[in-house]
C-alpha atoms as a PDB file:
ATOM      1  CA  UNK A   1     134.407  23.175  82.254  1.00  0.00           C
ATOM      2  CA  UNK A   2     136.369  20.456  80.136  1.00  0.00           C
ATOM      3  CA  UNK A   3     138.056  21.341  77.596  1.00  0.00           C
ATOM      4  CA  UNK A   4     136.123  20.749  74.535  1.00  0.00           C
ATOM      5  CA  UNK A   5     133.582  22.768  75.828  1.00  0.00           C
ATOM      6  CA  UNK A   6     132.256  25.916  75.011  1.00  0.00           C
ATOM      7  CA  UNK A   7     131.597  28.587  77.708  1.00  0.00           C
ATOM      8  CA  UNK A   8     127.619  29.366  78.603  1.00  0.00           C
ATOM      9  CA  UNK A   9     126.422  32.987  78.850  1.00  0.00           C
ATOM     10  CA  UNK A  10     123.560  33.211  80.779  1.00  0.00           C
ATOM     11  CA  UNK A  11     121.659  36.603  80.165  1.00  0.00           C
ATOM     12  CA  UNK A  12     118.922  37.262  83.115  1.00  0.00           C
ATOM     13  CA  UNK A  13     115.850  40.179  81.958  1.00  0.00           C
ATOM     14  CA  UNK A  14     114.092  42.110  84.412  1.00  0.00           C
ATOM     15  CA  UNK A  15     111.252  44.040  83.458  1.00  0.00           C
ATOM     16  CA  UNK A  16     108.681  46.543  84.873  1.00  0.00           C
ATOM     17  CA  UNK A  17     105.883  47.700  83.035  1.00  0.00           C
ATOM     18  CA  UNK A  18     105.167  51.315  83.054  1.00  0.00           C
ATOM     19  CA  UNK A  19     102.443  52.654  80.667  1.00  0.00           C
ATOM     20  CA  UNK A  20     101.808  51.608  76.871  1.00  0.00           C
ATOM     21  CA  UNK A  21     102.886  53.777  74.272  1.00  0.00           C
ATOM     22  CA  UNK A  22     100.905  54.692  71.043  1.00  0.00           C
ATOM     23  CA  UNK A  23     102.119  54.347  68.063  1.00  0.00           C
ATOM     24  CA  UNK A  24     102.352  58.210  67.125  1.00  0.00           C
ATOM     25  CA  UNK A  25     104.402  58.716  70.225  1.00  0.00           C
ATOM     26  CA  UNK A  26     106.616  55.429  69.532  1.00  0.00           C
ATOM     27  CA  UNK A  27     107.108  57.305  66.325  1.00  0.00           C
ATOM     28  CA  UNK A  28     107.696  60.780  68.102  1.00  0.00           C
ATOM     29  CA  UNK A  29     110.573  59.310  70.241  1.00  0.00           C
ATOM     30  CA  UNK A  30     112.013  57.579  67.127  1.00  0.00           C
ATOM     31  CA  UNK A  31     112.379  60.785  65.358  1.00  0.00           C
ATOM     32  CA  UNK A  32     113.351  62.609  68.467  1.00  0.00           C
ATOM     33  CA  UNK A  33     116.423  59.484  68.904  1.00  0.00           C
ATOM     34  CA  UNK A  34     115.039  58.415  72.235  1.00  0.00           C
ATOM     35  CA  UNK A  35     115.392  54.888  73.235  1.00  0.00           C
ATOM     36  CA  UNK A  36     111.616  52.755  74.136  1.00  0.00           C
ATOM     37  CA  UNK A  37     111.026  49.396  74.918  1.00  0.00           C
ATOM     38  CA  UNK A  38     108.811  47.181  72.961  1.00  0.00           C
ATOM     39  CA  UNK A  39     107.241  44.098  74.948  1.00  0.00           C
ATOM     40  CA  UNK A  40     105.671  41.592  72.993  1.00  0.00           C
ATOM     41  CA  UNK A  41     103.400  39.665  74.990  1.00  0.00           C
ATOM     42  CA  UNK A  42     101.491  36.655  74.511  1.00  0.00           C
ATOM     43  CA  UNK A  43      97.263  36.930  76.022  1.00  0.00           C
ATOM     44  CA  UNK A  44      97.391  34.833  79.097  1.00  0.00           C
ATOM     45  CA  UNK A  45     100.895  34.470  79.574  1.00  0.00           C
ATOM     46  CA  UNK A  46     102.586  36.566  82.326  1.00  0.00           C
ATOM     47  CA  UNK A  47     106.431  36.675  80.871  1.00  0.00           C
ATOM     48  CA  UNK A  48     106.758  38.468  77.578  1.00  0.00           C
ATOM     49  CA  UNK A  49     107.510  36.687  74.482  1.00  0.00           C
ATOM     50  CA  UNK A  50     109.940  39.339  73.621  1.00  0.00           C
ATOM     51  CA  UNK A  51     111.316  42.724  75.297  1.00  0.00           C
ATOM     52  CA  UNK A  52     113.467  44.916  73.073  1.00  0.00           C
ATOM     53  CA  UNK A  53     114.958  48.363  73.291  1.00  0.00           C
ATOM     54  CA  UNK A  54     114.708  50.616  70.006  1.00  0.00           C
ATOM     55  CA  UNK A  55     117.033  53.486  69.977  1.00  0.00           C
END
């Protein structure tokens, strides 16, 4: 690294899907304060657009 450089993070995912939740129990664990995951996937596609934790 030079010095005028800035320093790279490189952030590596790993996912397994489980099983989809509904919406009412998305909602259920919300209320209750437990953490899901919401994948966002595109049709087709077999990486997800988007993977994020709700807590």
């Amino acid at each position: 690294m030079g010095g005028d450089q800035e320093p790279v993070t490189v952030v590596e995912v790993a996912y397994a899907p489980w099983r989809p939740l509904t919406a009412g129990a998305a909602r259920e664990r919300d209320a209750a304060g437990l953490p899901y995951v919401v994948v966002q996937r595109i049709p087709g596609r077999e990486a997800p657009l988007e993977v994020r934790l709700a807590s």
